[in-house]
PDB file of N, CA and C in Angstrom:
ATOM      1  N   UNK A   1    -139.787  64.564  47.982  1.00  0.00           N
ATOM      2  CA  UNK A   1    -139.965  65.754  47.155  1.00  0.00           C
ATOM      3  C   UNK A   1    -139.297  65.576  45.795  1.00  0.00           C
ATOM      4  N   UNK A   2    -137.823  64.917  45.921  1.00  0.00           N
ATOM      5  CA  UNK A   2    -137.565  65.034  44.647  1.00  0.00           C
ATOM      6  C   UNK A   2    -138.178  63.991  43.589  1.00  0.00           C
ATOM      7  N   UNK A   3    -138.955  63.176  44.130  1.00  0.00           N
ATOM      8  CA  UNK A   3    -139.529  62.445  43.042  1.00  0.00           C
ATOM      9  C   UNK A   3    -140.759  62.470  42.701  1.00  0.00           C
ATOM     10  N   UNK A   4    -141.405  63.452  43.101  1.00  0.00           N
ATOM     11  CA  UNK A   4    -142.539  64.287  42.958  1.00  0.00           C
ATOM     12  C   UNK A   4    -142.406  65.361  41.714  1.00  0.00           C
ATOM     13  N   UNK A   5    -141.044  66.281  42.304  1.00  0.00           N
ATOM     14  CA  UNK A   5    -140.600  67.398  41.012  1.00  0.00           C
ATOM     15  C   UNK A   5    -141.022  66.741  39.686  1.00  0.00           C
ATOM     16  N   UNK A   6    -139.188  66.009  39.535  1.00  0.00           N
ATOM     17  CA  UNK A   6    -139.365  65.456  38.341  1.00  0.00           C
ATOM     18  C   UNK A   6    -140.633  64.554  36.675  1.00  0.00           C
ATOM     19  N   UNK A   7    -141.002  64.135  37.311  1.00  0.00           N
ATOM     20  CA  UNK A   7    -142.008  63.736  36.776  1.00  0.00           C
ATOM     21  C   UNK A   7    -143.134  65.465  36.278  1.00  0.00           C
ATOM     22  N   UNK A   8    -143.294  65.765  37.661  1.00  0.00           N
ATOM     23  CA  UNK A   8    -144.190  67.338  37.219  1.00  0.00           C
ATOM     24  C   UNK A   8    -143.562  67.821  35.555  1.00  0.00           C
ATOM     25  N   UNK A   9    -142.341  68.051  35.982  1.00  0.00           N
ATOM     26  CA  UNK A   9    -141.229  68.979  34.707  1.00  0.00           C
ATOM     27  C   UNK A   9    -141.300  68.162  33.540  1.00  0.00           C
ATOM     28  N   UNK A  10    -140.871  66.776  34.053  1.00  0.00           N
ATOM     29  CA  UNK A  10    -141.162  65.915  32.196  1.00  0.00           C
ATOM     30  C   UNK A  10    -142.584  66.264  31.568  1.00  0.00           C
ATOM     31  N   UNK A  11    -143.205  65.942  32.592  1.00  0.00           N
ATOM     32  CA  UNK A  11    -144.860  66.581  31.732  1.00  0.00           C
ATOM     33  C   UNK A  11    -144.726  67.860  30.594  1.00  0.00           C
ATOM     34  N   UNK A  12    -144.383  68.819  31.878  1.00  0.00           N
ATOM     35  CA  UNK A  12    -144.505  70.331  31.123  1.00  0.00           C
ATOM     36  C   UNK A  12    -143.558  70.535  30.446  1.00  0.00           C
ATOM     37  N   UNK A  13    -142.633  69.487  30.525  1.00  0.00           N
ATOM     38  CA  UNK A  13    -141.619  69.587  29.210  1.00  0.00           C
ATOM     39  C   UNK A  13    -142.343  68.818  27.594  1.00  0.00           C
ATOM     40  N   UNK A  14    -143.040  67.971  28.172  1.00  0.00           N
ATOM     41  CA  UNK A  14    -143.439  67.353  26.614  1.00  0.00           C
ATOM     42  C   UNK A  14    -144.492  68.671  26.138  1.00  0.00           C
ATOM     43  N   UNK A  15    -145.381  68.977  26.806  1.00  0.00           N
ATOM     44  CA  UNK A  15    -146.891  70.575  26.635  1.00  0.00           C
ATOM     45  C   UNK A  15    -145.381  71.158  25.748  1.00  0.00           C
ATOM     46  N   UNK A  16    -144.715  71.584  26.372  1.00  0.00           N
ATOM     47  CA  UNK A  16    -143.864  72.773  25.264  1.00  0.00           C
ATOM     48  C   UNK A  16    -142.779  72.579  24.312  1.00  0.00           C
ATOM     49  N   UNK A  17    -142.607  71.100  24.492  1.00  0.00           N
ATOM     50  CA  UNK A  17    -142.059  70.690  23.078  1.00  0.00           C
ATOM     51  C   UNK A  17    -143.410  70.729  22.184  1.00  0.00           C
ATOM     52  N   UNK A  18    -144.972  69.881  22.607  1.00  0.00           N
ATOM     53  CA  UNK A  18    -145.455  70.149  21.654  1.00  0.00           C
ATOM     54  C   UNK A  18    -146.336  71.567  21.064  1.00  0.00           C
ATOM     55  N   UNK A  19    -146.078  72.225  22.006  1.00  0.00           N
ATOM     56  CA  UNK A  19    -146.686  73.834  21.987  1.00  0.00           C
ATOM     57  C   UNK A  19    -145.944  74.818  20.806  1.00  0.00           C
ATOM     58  N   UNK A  20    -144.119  74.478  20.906  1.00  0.00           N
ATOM     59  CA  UNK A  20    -143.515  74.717  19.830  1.00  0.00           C
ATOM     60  C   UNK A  20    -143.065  74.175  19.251  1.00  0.00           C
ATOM     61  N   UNK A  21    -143.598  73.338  18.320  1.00  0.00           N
ATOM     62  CA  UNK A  21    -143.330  71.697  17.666  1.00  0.00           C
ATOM     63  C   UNK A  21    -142.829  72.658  15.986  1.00  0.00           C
ATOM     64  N   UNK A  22    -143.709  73.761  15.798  1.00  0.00           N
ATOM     65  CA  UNK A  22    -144.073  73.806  14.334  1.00  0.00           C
ATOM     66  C   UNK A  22    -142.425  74.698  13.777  1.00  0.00           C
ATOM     67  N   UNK A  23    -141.898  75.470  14.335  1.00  0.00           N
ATOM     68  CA  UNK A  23    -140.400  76.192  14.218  1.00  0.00           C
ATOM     69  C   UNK A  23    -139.331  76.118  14.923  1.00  0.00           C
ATOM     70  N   UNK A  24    -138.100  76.529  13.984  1.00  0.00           N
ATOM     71  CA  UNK A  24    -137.293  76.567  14.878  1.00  0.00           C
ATOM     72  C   UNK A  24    -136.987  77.596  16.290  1.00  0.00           C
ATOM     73  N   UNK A  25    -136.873  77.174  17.491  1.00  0.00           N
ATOM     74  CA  UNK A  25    -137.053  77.949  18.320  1.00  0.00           C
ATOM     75  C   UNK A  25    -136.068  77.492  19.503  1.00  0.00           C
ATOM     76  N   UNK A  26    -135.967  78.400  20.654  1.00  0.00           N
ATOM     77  CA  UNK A  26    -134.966  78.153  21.956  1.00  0.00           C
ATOM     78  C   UNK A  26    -135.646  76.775  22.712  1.00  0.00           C
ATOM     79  N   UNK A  27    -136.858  76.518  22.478  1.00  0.00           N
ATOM     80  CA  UNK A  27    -137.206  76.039  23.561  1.00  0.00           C
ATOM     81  C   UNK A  27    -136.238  74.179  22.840  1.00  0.00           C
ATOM     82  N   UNK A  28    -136.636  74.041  21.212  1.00  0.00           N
ATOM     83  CA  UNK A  28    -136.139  72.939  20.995  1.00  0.00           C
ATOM     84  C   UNK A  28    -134.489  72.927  20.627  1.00  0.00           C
ATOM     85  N   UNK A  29    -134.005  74.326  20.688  1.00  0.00           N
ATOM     86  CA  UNK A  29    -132.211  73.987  20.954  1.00  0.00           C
ATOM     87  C   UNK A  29    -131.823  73.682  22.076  1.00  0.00           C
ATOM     88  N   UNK A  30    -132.597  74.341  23.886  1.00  0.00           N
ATOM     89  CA  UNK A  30    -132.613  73.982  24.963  1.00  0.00           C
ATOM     90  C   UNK A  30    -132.795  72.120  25.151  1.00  0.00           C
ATOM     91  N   UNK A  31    -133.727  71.577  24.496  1.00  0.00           N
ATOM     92  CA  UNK A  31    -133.994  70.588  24.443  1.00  0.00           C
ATOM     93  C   UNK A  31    -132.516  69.452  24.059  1.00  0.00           C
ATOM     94  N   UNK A  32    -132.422  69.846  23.087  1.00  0.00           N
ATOM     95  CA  UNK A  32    -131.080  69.080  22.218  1.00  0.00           C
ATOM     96  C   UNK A  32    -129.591  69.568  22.992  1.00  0.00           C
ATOM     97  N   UNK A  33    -129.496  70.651  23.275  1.00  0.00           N
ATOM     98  CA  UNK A  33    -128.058  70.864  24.291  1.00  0.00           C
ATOM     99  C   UNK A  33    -128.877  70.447  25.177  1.00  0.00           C
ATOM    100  N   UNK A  34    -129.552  70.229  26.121  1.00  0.00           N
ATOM    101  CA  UNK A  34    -129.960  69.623  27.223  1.00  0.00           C
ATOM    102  C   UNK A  34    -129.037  68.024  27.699  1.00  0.00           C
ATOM    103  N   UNK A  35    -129.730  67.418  26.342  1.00  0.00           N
ATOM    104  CA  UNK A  35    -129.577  66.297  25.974  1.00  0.00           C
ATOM    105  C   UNK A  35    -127.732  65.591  25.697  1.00  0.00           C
ATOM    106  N   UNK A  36    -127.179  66.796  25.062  1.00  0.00           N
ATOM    107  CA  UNK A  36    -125.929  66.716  24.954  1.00  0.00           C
ATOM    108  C   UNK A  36    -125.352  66.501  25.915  1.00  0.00           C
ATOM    109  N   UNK A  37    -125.900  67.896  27.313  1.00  0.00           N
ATOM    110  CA  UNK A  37    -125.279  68.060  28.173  1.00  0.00           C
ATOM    111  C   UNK A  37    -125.092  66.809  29.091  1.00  0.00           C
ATOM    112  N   UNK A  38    -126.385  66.702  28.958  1.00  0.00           N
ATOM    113  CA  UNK A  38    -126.721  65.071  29.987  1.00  0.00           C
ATOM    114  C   UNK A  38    -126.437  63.381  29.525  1.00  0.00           C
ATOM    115  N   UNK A  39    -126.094  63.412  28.429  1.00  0.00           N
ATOM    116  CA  UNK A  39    -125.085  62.569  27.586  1.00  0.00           C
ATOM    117  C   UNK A  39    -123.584  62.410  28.103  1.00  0.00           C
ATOM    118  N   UNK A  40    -123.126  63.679  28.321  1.00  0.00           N
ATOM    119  CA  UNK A  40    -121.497  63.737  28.600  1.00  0.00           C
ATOM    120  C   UNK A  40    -121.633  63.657  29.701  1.00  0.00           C
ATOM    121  N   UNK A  41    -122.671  63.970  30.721  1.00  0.00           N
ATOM    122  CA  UNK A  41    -122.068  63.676  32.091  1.00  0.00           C
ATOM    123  C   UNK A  41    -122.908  62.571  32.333  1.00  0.00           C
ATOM    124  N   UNK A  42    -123.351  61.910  32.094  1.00  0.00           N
ATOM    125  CA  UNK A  42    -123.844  60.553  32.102  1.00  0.00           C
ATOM    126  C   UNK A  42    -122.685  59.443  31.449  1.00  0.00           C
ATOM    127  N   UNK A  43    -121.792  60.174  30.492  1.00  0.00           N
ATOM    128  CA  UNK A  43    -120.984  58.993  30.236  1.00  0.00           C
ATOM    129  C   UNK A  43    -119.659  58.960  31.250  1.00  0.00           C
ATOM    130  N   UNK A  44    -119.662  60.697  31.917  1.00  0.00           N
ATOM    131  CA  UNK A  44    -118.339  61.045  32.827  1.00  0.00           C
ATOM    132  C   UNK A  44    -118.399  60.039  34.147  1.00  0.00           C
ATOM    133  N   UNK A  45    -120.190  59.949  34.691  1.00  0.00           N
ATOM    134  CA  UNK A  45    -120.446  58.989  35.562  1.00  0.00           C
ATOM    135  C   UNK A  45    -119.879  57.559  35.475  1.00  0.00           C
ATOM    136  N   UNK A  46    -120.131  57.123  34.280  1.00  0.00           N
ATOM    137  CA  UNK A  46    -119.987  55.657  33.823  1.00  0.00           C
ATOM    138  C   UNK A  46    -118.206  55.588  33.869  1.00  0.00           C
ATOM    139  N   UNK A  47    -117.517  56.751  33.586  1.00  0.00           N
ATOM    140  CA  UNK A  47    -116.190  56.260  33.796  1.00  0.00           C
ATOM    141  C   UNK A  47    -115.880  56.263  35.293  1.00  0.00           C
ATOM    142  N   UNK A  48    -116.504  57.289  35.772  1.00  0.00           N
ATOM    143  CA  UNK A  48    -116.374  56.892  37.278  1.00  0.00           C
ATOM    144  C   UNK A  48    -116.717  55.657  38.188  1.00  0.00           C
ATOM    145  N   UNK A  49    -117.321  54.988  37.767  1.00  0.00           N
ATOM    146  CA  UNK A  49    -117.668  53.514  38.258  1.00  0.00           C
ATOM    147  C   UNK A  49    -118.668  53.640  38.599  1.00  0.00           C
ATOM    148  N   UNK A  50    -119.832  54.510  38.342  1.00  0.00           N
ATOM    149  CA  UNK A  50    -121.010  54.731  38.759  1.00  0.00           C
ATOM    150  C   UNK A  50    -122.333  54.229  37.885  1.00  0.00           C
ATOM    151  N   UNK A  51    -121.863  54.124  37.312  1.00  0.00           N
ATOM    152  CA  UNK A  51    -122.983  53.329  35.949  1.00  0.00           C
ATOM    153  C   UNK A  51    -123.095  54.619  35.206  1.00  0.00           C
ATOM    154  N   UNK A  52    -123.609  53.864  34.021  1.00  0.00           N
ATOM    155  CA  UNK A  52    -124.576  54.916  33.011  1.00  0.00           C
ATOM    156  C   UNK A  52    -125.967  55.106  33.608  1.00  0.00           C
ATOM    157  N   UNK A  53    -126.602  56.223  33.796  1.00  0.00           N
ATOM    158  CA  UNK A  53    -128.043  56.427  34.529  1.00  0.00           C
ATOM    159  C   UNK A  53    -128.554  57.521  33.398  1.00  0.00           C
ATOM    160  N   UNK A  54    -129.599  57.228  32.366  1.00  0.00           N
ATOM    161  CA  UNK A  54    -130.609  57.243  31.568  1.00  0.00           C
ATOM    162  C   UNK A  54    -131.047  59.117  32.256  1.00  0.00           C
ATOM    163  N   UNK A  55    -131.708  58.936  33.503  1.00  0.00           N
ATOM    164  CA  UNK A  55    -132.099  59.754  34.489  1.00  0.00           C
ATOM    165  C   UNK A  55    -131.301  60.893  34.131  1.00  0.00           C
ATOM    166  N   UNK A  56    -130.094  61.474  34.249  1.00  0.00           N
ATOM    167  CA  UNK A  56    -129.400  62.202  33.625  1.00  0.00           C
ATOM    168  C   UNK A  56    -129.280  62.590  32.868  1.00  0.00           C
ATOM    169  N   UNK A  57    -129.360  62.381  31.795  1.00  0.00           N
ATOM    170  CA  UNK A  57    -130.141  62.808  30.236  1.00  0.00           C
ATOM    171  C   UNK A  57    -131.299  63.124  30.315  1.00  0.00           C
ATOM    172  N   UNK A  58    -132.248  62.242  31.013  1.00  0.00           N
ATOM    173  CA  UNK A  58    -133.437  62.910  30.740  1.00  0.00           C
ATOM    174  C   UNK A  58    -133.864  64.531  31.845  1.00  0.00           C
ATOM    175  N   UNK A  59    -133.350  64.668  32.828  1.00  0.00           N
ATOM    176  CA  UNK A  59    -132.602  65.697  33.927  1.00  0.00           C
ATOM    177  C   UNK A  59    -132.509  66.824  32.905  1.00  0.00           C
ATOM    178  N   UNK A  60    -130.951  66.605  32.308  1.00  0.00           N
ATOM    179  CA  UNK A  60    -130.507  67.870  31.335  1.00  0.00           C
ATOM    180  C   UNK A  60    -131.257  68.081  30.314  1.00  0.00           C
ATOM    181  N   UNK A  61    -132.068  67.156  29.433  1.00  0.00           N
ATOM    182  CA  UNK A  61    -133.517  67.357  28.292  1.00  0.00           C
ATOM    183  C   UNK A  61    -134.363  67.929  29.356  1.00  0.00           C
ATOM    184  N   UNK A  62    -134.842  68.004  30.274  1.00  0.00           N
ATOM    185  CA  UNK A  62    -135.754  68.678  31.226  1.00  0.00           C
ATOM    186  C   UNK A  62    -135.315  70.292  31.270  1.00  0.00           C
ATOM    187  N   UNK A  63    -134.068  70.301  32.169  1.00  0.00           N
ATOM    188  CA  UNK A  63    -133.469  71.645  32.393  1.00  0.00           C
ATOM    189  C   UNK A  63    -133.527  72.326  31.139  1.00  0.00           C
ATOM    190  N   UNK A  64    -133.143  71.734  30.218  1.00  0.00           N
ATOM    191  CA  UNK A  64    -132.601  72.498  28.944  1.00  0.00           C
ATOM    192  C   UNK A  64    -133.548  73.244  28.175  1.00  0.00           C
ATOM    193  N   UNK A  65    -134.810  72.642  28.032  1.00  0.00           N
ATOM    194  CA  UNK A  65    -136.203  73.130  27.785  1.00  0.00           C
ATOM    195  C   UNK A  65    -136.827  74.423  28.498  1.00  0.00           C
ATOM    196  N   UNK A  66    -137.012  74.029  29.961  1.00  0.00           N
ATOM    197  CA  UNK A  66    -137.141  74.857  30.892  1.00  0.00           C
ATOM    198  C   UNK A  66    -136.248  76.333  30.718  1.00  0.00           C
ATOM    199  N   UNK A  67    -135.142  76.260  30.134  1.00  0.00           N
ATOM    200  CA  UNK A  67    -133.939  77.475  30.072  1.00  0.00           C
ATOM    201  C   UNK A  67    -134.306  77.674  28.649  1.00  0.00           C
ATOM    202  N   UNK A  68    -134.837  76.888  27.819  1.00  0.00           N
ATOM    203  CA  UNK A  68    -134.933  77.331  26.328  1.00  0.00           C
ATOM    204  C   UNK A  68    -136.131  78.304  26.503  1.00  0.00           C
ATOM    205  N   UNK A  69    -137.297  77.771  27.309  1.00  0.00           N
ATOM    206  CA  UNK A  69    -138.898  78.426  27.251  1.00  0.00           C
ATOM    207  C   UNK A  69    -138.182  79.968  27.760  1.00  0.00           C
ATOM    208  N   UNK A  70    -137.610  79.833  28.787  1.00  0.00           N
ATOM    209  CA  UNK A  70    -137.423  81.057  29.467  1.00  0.00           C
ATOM    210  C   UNK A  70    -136.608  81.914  28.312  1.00  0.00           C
ATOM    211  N   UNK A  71    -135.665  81.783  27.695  1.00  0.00           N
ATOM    212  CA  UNK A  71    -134.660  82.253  26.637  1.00  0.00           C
ATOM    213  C   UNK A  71    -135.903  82.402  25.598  1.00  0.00           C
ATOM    214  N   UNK A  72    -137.399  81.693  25.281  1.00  0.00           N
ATOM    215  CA  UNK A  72    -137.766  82.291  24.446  1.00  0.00           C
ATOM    216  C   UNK A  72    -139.081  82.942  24.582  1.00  0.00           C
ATOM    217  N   UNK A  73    -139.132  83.198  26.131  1.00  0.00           N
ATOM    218  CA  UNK A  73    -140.383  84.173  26.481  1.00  0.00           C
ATOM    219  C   UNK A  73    -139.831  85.346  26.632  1.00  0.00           C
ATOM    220  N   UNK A  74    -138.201  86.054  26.803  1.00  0.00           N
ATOM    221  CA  UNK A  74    -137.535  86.926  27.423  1.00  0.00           C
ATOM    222  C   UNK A  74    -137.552  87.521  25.891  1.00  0.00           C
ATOM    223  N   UNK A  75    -137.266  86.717  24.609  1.00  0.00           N
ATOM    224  CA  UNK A  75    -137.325  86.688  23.014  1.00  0.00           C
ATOM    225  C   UNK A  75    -138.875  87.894  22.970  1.00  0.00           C
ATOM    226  N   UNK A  76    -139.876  87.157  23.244  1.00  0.00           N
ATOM    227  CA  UNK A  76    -140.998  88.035  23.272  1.00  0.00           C
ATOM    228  C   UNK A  76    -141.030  88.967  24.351  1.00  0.00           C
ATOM    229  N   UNK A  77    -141.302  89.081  25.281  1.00  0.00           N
ATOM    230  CA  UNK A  77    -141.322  90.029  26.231  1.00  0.00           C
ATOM    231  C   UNK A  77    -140.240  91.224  25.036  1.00  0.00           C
ATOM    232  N   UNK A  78    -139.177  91.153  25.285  1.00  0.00           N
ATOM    233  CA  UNK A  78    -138.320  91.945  24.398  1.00  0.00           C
ATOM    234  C   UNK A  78    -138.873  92.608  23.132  1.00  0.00           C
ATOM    235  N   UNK A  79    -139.505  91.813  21.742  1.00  0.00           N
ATOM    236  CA  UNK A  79    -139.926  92.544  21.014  1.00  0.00           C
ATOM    237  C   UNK A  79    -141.081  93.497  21.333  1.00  0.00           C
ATOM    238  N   UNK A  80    -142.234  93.125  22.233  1.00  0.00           N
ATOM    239  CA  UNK A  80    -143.135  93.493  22.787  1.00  0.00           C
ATOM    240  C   UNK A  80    -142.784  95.021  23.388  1.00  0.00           C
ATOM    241  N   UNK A  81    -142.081  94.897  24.000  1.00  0.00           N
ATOM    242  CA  UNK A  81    -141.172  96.262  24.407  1.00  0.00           C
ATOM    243  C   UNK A  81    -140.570  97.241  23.499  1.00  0.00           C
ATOM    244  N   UNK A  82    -140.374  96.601  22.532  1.00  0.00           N
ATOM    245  CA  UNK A  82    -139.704  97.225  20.892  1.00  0.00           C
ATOM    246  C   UNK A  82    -141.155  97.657  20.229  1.00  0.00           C
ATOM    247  N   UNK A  83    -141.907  96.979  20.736  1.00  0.00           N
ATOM    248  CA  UNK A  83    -143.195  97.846  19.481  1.00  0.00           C
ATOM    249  C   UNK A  83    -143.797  98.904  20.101  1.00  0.00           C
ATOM    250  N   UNK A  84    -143.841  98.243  21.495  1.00  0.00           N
ATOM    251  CA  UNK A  84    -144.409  99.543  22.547  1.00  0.00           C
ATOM    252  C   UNK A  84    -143.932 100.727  22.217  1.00  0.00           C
ATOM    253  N   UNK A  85    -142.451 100.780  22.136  1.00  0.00           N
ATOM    254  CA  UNK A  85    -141.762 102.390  22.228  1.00  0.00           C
ATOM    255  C   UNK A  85    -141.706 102.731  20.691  1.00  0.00           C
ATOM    256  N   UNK A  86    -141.940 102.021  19.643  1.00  0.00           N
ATOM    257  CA  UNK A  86    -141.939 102.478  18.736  1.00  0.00           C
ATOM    258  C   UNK A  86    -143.287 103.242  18.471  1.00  0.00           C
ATOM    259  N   UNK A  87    -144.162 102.969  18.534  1.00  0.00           N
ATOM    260  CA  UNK A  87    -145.782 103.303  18.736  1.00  0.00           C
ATOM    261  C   UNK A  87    -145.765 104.995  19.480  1.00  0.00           C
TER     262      UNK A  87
END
């Protein structure tokens, strides 16, 4: 199963990097702290005697996207709700 997931999520992670390619938005700060995130604990591994594993970075660039889309559909849903009651 888990090597089934992964691959699925990288896909639908590249569709919505390039879906919101054109501004700045959550989905590509999710992307970049993703990346951070999975940087530092990819290097915390390597001091542990575990190697550096690539996989981990690309993990947290996955997650991070996934939490950005959501942080920027909750963005819309929200204004959507703001025009409703203004109306």
């Amino acid at each position: 199963m888990n090597n089934f997931l992964w691959p699925i999520l990288g896909v639908l992670t590249i569709i919505l990097l390039i879906i919101f390619w054109r501004k700045k938005n959550a989905v590509w700060g999710g992307f970049t702290l993703g990346i951070i995130i999975g940087l530092i604990i990819a290097i915390l591994y390597l001091f542990k005697g575990k190697g550096f594993d690539l996989f981990i970075i690309g993990k947290g660039a996955i997650l991070g996207t996934m939490i950005g889309f959501v942080a920027e559909l909750l963005g819309k849903i929200s204004d959507s709700i703001k025009k409703s009651k203004i109306k």
